[in-house]
N, C-alpha and C. Protein backbone atom coordinates (compact mmCIF):
# COMPACT_ATOMS: atom_id res chain seq x y z
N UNK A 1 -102.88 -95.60 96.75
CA UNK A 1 -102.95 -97.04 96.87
C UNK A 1 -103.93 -97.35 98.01
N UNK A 2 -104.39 -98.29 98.04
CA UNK A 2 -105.71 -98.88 99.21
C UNK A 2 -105.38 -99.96 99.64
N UNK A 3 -106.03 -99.72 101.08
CA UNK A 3 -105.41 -100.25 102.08
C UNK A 3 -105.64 -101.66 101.71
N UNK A 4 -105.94 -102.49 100.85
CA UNK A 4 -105.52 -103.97 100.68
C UNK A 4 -104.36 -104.00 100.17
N UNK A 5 -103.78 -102.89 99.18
CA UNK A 5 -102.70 -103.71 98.47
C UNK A 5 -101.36 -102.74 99.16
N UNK A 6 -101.86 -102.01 100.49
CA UNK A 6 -101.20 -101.83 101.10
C UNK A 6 -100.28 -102.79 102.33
N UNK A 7 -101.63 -103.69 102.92
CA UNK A 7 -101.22 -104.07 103.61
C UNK A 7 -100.82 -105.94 102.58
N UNK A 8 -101.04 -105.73 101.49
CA UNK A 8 -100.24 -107.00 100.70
C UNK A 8 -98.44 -106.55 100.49
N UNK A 9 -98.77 -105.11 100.37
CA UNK A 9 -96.81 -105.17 100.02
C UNK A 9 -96.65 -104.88 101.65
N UNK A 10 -97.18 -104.47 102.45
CA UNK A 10 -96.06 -104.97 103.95
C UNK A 10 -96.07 -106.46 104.26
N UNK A 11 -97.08 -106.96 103.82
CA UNK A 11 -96.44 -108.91 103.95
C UNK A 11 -95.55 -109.30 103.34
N UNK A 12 -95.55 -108.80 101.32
CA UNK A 12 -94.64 -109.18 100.87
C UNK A 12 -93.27 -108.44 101.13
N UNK A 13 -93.12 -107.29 101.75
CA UNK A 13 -91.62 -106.27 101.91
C UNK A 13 -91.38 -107.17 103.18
N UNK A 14 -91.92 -107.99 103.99
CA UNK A 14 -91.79 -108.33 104.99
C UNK A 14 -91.09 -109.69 104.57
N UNK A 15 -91.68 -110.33 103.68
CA UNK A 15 -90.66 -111.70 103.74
C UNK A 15 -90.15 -111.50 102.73
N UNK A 16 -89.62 -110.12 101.93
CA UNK A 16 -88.57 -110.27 100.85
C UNK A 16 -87.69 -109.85 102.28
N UNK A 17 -87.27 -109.11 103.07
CA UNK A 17 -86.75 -108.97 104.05
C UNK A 17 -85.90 -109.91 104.75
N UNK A 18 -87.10 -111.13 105.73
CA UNK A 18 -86.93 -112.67 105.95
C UNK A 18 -85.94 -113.43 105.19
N UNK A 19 -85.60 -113.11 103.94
CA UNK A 19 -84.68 -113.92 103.07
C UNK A 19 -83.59 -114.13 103.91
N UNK A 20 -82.80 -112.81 104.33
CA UNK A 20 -81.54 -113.08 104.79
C UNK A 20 -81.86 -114.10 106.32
N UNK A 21 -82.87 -114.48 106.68
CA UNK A 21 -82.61 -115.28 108.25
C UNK A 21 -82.95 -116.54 107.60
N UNK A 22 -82.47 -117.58 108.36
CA UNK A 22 -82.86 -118.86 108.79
C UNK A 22 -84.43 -119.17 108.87
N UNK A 23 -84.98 -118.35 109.96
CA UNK A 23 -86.23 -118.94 110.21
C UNK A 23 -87.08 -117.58 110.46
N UNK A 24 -88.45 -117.74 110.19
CA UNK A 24 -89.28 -116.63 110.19
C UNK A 24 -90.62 -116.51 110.79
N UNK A 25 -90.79 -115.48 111.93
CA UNK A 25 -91.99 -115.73 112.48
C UNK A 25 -93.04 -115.05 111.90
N UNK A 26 -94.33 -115.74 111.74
CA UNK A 26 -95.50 -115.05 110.96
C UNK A 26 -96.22 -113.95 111.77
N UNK A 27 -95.31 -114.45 113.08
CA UNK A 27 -96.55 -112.99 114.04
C UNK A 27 -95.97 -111.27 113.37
N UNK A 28 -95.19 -111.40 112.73
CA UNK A 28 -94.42 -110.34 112.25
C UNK A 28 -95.47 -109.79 111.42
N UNK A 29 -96.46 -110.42 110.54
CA UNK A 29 -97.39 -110.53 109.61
C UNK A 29 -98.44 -110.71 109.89
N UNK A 30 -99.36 -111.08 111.23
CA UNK A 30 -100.39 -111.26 111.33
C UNK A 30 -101.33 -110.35 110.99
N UNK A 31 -102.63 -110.72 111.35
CA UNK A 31 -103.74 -109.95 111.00
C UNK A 31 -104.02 -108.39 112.40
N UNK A 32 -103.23 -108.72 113.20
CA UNK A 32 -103.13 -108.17 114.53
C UNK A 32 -102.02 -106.97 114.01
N UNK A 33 -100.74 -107.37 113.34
CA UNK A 33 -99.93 -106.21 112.87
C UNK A 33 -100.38 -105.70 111.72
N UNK A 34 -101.13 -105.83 111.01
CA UNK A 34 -101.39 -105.45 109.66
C UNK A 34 -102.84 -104.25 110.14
N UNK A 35 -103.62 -104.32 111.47
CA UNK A 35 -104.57 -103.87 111.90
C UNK A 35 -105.93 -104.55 110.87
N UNK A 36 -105.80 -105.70 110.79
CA UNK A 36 -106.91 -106.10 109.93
C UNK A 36 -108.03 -107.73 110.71
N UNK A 37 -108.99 -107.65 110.30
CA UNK A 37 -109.82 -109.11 110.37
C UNK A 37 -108.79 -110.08 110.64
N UNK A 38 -108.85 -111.08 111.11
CA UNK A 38 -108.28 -112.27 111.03
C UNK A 38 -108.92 -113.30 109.25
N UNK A 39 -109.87 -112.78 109.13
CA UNK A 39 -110.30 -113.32 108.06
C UNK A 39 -110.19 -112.39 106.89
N UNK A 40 -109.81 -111.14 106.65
CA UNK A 40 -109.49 -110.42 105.63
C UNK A 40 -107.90 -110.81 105.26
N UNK A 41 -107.16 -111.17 106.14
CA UNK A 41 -105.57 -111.01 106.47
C UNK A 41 -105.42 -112.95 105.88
N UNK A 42 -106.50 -113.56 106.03
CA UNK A 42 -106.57 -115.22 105.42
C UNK A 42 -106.72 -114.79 104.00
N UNK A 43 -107.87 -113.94 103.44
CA UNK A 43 -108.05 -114.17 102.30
C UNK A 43 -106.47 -113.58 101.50
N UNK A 44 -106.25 -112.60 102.10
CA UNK A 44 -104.83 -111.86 101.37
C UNK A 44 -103.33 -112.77 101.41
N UNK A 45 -103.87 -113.56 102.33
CA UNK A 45 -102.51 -115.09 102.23
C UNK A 45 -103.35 -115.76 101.09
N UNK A 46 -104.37 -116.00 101.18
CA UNK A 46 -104.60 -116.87 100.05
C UNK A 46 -104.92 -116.32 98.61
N UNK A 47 -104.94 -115.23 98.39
CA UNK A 47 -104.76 -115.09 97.24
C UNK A 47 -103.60 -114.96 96.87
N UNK A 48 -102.52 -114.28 97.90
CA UNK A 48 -101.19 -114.68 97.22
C UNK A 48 -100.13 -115.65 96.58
N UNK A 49 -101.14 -116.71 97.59
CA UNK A 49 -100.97 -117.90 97.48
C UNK A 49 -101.23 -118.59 95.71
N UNK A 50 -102.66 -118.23 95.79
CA UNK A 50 -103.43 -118.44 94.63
C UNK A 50 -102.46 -117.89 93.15
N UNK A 51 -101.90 -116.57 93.37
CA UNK A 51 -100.91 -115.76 92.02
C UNK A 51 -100.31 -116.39 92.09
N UNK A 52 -99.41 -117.22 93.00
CA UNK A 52 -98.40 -117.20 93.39
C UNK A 52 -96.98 -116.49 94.13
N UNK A 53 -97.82 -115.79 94.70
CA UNK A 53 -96.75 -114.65 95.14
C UNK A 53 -96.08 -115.41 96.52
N UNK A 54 -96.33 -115.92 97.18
CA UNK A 54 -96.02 -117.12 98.00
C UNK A 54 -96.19 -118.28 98.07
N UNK A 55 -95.62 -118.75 99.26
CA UNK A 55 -95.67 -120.48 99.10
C UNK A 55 -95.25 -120.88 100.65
N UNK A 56 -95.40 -121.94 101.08
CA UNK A 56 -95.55 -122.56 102.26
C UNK A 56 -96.40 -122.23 103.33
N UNK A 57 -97.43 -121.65 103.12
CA UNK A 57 -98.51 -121.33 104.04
C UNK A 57 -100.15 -121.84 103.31
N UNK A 58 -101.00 -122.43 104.05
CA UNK A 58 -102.36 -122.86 103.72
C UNK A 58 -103.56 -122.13 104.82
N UNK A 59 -103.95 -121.89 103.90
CA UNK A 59 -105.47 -121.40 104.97
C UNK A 59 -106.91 -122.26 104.36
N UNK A 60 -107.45 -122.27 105.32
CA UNK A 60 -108.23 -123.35 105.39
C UNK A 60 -109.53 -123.60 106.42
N UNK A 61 -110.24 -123.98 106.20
CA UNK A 61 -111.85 -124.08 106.98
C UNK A 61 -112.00 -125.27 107.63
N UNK A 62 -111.32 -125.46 109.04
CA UNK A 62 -111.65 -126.80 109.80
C UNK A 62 -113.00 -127.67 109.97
N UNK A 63 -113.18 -128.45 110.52
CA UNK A 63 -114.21 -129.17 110.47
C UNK A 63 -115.92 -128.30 111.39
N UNK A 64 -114.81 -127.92 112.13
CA UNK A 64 -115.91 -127.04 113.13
C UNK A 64 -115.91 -125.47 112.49
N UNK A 65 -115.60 -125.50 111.61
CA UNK A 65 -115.62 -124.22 110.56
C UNK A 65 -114.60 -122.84 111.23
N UNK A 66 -113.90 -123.15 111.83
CA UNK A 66 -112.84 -122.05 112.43
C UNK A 66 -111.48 -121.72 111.02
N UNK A 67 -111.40 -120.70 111.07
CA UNK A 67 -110.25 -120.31 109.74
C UNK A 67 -108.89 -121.37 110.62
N UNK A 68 -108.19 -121.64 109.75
CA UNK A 68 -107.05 -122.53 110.23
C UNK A 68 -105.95 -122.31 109.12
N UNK A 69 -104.51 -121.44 109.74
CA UNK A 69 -103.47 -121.60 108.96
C UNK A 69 -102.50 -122.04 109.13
N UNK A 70 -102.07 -123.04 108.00
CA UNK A 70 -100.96 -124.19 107.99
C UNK A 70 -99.41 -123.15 107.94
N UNK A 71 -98.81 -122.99 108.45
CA UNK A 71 -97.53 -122.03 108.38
C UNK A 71 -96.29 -123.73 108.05
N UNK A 72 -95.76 -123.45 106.70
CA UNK A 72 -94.68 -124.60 106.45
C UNK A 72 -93.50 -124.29 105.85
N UNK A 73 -93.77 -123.11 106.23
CA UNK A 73 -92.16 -121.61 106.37
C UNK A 73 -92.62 -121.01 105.18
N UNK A 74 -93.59 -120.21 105.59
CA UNK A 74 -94.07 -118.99 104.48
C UNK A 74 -92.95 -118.74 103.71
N UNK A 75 -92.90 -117.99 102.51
CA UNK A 75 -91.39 -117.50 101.67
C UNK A 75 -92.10 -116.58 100.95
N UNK A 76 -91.40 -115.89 100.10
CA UNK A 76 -91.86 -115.09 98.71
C UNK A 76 -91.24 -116.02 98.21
N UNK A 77 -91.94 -115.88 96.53
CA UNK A 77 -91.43 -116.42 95.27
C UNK A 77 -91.08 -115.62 94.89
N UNK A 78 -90.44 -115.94 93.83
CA UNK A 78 -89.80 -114.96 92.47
C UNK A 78 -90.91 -113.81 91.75
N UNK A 79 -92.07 -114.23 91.78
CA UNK A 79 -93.29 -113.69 91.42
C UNK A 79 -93.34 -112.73 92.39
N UNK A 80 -93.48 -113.09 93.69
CA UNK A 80 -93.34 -111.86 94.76
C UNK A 80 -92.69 -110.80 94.51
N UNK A 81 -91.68 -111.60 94.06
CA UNK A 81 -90.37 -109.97 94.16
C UNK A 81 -90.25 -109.49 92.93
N UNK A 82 -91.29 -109.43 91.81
CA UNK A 82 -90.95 -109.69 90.81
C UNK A 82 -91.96 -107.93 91.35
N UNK A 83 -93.27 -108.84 91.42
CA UNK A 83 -95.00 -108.07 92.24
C UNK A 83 -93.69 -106.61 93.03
N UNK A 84 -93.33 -107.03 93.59
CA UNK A 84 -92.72 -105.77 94.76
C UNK A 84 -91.93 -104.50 93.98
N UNK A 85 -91.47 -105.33 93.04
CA UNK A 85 -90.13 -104.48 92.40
C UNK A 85 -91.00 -103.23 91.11
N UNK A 86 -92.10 -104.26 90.83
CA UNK A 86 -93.14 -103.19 89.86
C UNK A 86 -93.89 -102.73 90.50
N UNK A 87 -94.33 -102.78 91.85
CA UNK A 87 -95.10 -102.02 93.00
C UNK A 87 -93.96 -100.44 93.27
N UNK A 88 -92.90 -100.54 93.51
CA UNK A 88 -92.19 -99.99 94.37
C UNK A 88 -91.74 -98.50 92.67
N UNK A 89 -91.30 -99.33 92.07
CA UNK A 89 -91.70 -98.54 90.48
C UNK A 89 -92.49 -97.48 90.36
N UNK A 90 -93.94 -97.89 90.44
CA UNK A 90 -95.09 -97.26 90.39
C UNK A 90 -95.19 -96.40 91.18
N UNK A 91 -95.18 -96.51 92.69
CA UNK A 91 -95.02 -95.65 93.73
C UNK A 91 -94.03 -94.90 93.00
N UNK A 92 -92.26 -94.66 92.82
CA UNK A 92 -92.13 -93.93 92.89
C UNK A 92 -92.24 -92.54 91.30
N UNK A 93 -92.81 -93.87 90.69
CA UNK A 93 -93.65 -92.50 89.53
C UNK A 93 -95.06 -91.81 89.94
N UNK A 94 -95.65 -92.67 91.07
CA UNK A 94 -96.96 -91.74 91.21
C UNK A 94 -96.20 -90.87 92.27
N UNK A 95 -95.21 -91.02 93.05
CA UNK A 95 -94.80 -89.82 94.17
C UNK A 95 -93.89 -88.74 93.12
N UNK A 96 -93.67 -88.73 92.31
CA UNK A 96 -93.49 -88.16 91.41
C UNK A 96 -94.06 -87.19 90.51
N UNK A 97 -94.98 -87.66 90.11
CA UNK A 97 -96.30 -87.19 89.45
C UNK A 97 -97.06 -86.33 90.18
N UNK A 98 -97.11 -86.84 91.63
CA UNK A 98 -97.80 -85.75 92.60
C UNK A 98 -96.82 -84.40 93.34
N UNK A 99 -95.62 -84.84 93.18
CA UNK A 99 -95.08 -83.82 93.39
C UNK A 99 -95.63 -82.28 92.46
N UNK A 100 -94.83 -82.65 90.82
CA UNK A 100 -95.38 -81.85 90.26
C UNK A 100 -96.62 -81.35 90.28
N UNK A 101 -97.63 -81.86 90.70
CA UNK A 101 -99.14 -81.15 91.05
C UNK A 101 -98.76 -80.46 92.35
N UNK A 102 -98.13 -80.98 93.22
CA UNK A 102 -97.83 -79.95 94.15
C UNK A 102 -97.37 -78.93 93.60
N UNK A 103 -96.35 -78.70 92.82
CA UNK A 103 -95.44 -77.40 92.56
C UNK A 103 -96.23 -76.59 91.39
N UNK A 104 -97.26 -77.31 90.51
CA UNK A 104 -98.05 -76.56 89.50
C UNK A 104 -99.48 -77.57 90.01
N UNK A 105 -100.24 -76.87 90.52
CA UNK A 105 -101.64 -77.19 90.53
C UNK A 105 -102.94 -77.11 89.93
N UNK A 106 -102.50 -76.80 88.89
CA UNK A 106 -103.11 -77.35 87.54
C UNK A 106 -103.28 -78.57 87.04
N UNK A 107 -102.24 -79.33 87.42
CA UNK A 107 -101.91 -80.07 86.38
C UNK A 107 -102.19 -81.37 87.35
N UNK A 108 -103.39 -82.11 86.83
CA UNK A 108 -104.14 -83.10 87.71
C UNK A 108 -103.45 -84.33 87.46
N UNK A 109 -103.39 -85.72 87.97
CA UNK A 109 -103.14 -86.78 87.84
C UNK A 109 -104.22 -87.92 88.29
């Protein structure tokens, strides 16, 4: 897996997580914990945004052209966890799959 849609399922494992609290801080998620751009870590809110894999957060290009994000209690959707649950799937058939190449190395994937 590569490191974009790596660091998309630690945002989304991160606020399927968030469910059980009240209130949720985004520094948990920033572009600073994820080790990424401040502007790579915008586009990956906003495309999630865009699927729908979340909701209550806006990113956006101020007047003086600085990235600007609206936080209005980030969440996952149903789509999110829908995204996580067939992510987490996959992983564990490709950790699977590579096992057996470990134990017979022949046999490529």
């Amino acid at each position: 897996m590569n490191d974009n849609f790596k660091c998309i399922y630690k945002i989304l494992k991160t606020l399927e997580k968030a469910m059980d609290y009240p209130e949720f801080d985004i520094s948990q998620i920033n572009h600073e914990k994820l080790g990424v751009s401040k502007e790579r870590w915008a586009r990956y809110i906003e495309m999630m945004v865009d699927v729908g894999y979340i909701k209550g957060i806006r990113v956006f290009v101020d007047a003086t052209g600085e990235l600007e994000i609206e936080d209005s209690g980030i969440r996952i959707t149903l789509k999110g966890l829908e995204y996580l649950t067939e992510n987490t799937i996959m992983q564990r058939m490709y950790k699977a799959a590579k096992g057996i190449t470990d134990i017979i190395p022949s046999v490529t994937i």
